[in-house]
C-alpha atoms as a PDB file:
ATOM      1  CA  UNK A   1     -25.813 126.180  57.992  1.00  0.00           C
ATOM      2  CA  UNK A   2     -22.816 128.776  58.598  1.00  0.00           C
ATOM      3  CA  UNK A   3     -22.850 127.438  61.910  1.00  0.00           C
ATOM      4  CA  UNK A   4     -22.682 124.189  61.392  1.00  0.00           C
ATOM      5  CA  UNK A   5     -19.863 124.836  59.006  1.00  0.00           C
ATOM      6  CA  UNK A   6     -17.912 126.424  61.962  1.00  0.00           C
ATOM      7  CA  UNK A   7     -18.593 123.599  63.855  1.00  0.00           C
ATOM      8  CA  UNK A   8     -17.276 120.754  61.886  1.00  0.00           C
ATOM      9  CA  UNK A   9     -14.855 123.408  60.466  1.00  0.00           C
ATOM     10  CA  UNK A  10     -12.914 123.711  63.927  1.00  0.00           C
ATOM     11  CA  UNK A  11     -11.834 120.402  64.981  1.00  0.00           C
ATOM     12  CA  UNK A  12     -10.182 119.853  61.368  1.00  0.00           C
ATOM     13  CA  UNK A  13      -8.155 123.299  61.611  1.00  0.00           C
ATOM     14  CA  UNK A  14      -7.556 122.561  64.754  1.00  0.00           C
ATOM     15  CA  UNK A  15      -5.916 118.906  64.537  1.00  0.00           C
ATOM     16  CA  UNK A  16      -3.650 120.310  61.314  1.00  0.00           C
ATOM     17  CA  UNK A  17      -2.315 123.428  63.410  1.00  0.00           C
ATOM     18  CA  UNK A  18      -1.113 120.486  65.781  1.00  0.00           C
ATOM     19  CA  UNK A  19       0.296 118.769  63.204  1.00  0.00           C
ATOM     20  CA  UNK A  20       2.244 121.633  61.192  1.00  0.00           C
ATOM     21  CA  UNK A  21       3.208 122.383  65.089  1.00  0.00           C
ATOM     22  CA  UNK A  22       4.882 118.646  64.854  1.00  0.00           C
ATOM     23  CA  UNK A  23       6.695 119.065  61.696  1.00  0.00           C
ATOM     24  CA  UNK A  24       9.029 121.471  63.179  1.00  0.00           C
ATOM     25  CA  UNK A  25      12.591 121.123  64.024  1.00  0.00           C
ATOM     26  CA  UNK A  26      11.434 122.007  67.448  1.00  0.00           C
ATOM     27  CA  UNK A  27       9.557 118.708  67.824  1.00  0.00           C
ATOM     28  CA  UNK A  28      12.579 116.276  66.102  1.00  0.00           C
ATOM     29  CA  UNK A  29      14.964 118.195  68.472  1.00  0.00           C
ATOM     30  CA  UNK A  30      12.953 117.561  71.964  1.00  0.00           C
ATOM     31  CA  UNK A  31      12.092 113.780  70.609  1.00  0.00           C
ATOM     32  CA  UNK A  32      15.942 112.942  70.391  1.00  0.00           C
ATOM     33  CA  UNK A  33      16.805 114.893  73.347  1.00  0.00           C
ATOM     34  CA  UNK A  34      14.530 112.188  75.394  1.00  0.00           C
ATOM     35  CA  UNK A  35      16.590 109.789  77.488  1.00  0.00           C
ATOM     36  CA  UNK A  36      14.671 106.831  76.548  1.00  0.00           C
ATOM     37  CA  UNK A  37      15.006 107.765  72.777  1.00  0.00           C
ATOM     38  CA  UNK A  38      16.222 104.401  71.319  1.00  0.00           C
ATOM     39  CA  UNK A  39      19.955 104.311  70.008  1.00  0.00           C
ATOM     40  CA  UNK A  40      20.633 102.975  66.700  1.00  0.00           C
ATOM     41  CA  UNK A  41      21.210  99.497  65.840  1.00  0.00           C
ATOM     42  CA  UNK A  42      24.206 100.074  63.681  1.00  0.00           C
ATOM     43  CA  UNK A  43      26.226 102.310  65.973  1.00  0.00           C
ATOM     44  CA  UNK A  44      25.048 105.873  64.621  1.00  0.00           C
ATOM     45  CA  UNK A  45      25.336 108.379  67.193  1.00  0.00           C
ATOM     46  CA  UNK A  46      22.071 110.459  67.492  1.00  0.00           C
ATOM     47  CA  UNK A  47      23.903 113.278  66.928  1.00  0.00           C
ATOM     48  CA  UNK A  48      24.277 112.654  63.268  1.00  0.00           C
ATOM     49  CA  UNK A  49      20.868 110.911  63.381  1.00  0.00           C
ATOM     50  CA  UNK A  50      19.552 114.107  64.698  1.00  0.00           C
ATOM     51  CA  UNK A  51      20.950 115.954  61.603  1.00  0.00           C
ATOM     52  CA  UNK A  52      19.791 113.817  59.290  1.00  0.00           C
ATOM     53  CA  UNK A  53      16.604 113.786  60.895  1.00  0.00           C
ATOM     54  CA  UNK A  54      16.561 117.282  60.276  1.00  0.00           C
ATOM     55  CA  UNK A  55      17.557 117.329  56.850  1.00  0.00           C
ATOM     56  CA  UNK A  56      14.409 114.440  56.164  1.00  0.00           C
ATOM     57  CA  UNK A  57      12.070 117.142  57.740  1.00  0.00           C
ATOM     58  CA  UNK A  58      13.600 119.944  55.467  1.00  0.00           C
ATOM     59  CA  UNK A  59      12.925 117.774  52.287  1.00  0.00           C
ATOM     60  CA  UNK A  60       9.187 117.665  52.700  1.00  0.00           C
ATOM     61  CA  UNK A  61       8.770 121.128  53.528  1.00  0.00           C
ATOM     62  CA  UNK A  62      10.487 122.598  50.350  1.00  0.00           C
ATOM     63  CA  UNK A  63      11.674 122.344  47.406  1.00  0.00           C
ATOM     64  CA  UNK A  64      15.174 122.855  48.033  1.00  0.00           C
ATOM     65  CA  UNK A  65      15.143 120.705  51.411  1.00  0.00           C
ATOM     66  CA  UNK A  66      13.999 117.790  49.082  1.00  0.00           C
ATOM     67  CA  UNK A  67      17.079 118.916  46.685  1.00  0.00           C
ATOM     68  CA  UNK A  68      19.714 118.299  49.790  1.00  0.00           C
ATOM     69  CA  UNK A  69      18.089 115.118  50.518  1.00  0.00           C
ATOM     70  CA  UNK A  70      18.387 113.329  47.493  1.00  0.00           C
ATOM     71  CA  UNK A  71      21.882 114.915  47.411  1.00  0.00           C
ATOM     72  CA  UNK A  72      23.047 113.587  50.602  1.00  0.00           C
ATOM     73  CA  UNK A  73      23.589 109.867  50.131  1.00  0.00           C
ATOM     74  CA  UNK A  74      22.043 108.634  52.705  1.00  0.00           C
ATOM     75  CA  UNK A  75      18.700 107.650  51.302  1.00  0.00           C
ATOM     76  CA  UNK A  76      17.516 104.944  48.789  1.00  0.00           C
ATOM     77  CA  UNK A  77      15.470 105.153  45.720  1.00  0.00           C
ATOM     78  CA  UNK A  78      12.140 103.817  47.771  1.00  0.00           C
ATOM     79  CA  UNK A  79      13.082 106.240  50.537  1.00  0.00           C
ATOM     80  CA  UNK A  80      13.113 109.556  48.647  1.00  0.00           C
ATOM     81  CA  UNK A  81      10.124 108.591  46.420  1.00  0.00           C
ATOM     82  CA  UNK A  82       8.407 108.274  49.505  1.00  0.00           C
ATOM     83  CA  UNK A  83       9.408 111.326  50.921  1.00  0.00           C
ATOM     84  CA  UNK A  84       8.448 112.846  47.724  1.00  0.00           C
ATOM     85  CA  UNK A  85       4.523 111.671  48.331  1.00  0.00           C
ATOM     86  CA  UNK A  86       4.771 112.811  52.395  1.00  0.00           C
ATOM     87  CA  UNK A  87       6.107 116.182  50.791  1.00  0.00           C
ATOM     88  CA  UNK A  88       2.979 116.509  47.926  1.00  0.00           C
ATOM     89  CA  UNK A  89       0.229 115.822  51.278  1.00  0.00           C
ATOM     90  CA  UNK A  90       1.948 118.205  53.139  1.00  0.00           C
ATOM     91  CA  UNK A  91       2.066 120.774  50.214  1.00  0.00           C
ATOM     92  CA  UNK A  92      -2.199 120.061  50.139  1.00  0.00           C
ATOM     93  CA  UNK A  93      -2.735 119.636  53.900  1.00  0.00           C
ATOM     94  CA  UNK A  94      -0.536 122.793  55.386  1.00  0.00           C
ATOM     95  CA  UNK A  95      -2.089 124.965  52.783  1.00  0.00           C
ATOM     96  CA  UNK A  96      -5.646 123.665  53.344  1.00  0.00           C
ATOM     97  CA  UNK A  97      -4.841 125.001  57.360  1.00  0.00           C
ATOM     98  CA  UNK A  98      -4.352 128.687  55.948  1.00  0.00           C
ATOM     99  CA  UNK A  99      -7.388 128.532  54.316  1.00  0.00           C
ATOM    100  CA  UNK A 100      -9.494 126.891  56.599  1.00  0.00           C
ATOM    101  CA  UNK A 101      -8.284 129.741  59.456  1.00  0.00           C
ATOM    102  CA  UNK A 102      -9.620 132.301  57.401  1.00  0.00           C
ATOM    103  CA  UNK A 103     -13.321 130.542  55.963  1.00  0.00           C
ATOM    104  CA  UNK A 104     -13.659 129.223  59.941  1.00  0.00           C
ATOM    105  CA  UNK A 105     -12.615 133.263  61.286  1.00  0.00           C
ATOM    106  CA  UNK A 106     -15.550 134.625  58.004  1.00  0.00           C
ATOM    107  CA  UNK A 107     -18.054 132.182  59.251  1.00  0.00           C
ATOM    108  CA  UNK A 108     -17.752 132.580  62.915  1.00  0.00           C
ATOM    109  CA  UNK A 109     -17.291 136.368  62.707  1.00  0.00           C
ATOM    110  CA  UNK A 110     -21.038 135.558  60.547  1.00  0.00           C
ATOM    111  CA  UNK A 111     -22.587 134.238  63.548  1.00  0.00           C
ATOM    112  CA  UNK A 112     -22.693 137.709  65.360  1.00  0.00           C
ATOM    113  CA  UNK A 113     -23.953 137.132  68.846  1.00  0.00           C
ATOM    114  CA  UNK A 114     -21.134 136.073  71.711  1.00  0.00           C
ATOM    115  CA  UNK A 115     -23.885 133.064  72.245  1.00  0.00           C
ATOM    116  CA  UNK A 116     -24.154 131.393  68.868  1.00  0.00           C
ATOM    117  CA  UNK A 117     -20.020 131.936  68.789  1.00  0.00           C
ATOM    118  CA  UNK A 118     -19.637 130.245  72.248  1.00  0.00           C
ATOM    119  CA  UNK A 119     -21.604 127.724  71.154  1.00  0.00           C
ATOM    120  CA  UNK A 120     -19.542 127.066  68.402  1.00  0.00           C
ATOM    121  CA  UNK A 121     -16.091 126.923  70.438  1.00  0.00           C
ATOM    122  CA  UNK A 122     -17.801 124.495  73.081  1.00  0.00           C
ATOM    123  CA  UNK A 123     -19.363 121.939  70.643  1.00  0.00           C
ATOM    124  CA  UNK A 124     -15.924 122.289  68.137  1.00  0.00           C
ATOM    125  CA  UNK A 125     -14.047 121.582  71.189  1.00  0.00           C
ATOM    126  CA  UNK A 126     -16.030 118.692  72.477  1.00  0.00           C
ATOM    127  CA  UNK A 127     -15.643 116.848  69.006  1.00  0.00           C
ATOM    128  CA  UNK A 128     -12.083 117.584  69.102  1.00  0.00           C
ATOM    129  CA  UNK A 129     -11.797 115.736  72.393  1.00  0.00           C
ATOM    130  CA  UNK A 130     -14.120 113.302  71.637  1.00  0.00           C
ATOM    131  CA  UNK A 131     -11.956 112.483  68.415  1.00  0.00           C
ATOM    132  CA  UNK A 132      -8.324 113.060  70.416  1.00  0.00           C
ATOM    133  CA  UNK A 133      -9.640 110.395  72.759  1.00  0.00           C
ATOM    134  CA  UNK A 134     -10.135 107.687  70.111  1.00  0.00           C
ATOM    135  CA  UNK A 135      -6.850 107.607  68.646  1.00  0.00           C
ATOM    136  CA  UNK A 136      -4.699 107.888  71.960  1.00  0.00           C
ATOM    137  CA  UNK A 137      -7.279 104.427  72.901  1.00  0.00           C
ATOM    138  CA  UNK A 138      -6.575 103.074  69.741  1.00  0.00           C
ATOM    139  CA  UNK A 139      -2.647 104.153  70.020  1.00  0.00           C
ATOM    140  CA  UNK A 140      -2.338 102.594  73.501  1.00  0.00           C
ATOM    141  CA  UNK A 141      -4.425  99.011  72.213  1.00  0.00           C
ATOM    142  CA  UNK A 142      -2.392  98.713  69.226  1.00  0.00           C
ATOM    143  CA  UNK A 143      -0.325 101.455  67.411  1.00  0.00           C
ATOM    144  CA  UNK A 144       0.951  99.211  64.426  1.00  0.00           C
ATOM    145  CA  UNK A 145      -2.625  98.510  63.316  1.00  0.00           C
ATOM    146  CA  UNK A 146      -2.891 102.254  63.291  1.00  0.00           C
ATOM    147  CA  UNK A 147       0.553 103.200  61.531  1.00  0.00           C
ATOM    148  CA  UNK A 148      -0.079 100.882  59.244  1.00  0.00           C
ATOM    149  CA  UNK A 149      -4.041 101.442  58.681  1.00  0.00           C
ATOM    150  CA  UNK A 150      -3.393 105.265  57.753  1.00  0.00           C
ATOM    151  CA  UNK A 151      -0.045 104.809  55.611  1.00  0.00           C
ATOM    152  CA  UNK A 152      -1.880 101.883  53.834  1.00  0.00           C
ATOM    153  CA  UNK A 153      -4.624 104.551  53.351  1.00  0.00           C
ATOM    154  CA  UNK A 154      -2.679 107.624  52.366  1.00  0.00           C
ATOM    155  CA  UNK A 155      -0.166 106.037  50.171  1.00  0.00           C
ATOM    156  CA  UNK A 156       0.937 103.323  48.389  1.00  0.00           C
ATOM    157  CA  UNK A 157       0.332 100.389  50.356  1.00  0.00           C
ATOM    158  CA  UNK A 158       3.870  98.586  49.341  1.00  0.00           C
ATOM    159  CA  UNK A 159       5.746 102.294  48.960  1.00  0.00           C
ATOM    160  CA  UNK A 160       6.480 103.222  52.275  1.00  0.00           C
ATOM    161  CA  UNK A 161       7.717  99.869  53.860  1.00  0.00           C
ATOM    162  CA  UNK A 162      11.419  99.934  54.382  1.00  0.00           C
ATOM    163  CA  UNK A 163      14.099  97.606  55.956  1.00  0.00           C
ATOM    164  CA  UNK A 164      15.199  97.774  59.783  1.00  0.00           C
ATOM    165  CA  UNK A 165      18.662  99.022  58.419  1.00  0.00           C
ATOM    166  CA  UNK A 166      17.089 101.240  55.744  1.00  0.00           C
ATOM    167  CA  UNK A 167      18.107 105.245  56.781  1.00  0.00           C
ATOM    168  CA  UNK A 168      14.530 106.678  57.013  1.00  0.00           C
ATOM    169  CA  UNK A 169      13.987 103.594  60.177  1.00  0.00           C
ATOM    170  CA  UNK A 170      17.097 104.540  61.663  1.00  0.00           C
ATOM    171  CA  UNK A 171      16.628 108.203  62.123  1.00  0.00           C
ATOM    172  CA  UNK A 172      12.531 107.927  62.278  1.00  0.00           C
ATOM    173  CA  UNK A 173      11.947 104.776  64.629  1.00  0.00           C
ATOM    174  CA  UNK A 174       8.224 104.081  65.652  1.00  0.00           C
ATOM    175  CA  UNK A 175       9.303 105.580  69.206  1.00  0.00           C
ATOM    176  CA  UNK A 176       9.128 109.068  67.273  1.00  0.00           C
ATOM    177  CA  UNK A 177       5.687 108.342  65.364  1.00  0.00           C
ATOM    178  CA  UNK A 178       3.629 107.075  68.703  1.00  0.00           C
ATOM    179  CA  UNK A 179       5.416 110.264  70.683  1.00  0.00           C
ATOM    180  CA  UNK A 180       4.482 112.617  67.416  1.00  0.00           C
ATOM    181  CA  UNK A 181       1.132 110.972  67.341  1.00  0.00           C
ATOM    182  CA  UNK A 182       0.560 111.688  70.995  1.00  0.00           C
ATOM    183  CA  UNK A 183       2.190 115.188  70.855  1.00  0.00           C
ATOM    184  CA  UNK A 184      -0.385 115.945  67.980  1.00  0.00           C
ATOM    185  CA  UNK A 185      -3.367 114.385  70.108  1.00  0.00           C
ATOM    186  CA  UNK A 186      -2.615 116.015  73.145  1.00  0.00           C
ATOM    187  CA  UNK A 187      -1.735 119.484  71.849  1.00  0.00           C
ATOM    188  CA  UNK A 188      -5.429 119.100  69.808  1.00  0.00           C
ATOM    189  CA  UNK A 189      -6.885 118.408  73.254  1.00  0.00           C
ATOM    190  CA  UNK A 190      -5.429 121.112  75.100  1.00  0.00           C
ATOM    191  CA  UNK A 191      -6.432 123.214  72.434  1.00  0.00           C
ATOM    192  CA  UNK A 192     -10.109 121.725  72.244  1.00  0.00           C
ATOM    193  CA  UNK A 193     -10.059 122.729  76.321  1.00  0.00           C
ATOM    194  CA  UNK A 194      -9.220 125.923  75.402  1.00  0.00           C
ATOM    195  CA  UNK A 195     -12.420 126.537  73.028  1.00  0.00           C
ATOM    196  CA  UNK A 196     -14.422 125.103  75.286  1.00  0.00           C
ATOM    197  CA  UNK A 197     -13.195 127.695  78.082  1.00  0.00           C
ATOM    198  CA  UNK A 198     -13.385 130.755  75.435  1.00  0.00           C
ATOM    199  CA  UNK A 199     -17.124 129.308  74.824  1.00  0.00           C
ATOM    200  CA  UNK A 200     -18.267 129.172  77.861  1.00  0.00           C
ATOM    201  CA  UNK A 201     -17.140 132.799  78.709  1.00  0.00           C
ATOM    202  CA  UNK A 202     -17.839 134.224  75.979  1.00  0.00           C
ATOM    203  CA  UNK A 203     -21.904 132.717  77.201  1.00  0.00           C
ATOM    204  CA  UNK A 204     -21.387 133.867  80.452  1.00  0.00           C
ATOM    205  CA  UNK A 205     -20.676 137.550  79.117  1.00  0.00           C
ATOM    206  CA  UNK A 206     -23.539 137.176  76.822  1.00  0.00           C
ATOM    207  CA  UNK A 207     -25.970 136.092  79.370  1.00  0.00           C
ATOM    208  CA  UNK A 208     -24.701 138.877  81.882  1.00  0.00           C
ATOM    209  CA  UNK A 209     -25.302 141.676  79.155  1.00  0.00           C
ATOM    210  CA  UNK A 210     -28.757 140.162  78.648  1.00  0.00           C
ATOM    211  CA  UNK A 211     -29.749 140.477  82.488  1.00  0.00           C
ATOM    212  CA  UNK A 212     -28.162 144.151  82.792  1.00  0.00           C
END
């Protein structure tokens, strides 16, 4: 059972340490810094784009980011409430990383042998493909059905739907979701690799112990 725990423990932590990696002003800064980031329709410069962008990512991350938000002006009453719900998931989901780390490091530290743990990286990290796979197929068919599918899920179906000229658009186009969602995917798959790889050692050194 512990193992099994580990297992489907893994590709979850795994997925939300690529996303908190995401909500960083590391990631806003390298989107906007792409050549073939679009420009805004109304003649903002992404310079001041980029700071605002910055200031949206400081609002759902705390308290007193989401204070300078609503004080800045530049956001409408259907904008900041919706900022307020991405703020309240990330408040469950970045915690919920922490804790998984430590339950996943308890129950795989359980396990004892380098085998059982190996086998635990290799089969984590296979899901974790297997699941990074599906969404960049789904992302490269149709990414709108997608955006759409897991905002209509998460929130408020009609809450987070905005005009072309509405602020949150202009500094967030769907450029930077499909590159976030593909920085996310790919990090998780890199990472997945990387299990796999500590796995398989970690059953080589095993195996070698057993013949010495």
């Amino acid at each position: 059972m512990r193992k099994l725990l580990a297992i489907l423990t893994l590709p979850v932590l795994t997925v939300l340490l690529s996303v908190r990696l995401a909500f960083t002003e590391f990631f806003v800064r390298w989107e906007y810094s792409k050549k073939d980031f679009p420009e805004d329709r109304w003649g903002l410069s992404n310079e001041v784009r980029l700071r605002i962008a910055k200031l949206g990512l400081r609002a759902v991350l705390s308290d007193e980011g989401m204070k300078d938000f609503k004080r800045s002006g530049f956001f409408g009453e259907r904008e900041i409430k919706h900022m307020e719900d991405v703020k309240e998931l990330l408040s469950f989901l970045f915690p919920t990383l922490y804790v998984l780390g430590v339950l996943w490091l308890f129950l795989t530290l359980s396990l004892g042998s380098k085998r059982n743990i190996g086998q635990v990286l290799i089969i984590s990290g296979g899901i974790t493909q297997g699941l990074v796979l599906i969404i960049f197929l789904i992302s490269l068919i149709n990414y709108d059905w997608l955006f759409t599918t897991f905002h209509n899920y998460v929130f408020d179906p009609y809450s987070w739907r905005f005009k072309d000229d509405d602020m949150l658009l202009r500094v967030y186009p769907m450029k930077f979701w499909f590159d976030a969602t593909l920085f996310v995917g790919s990090l998780s798959f890199i990472l997945g690799s990387v299990l796999q790889g500590v796995g398989f050692l970690l059953i080589k050194i095993d195996r070698a112990r057993g013949w010495a």
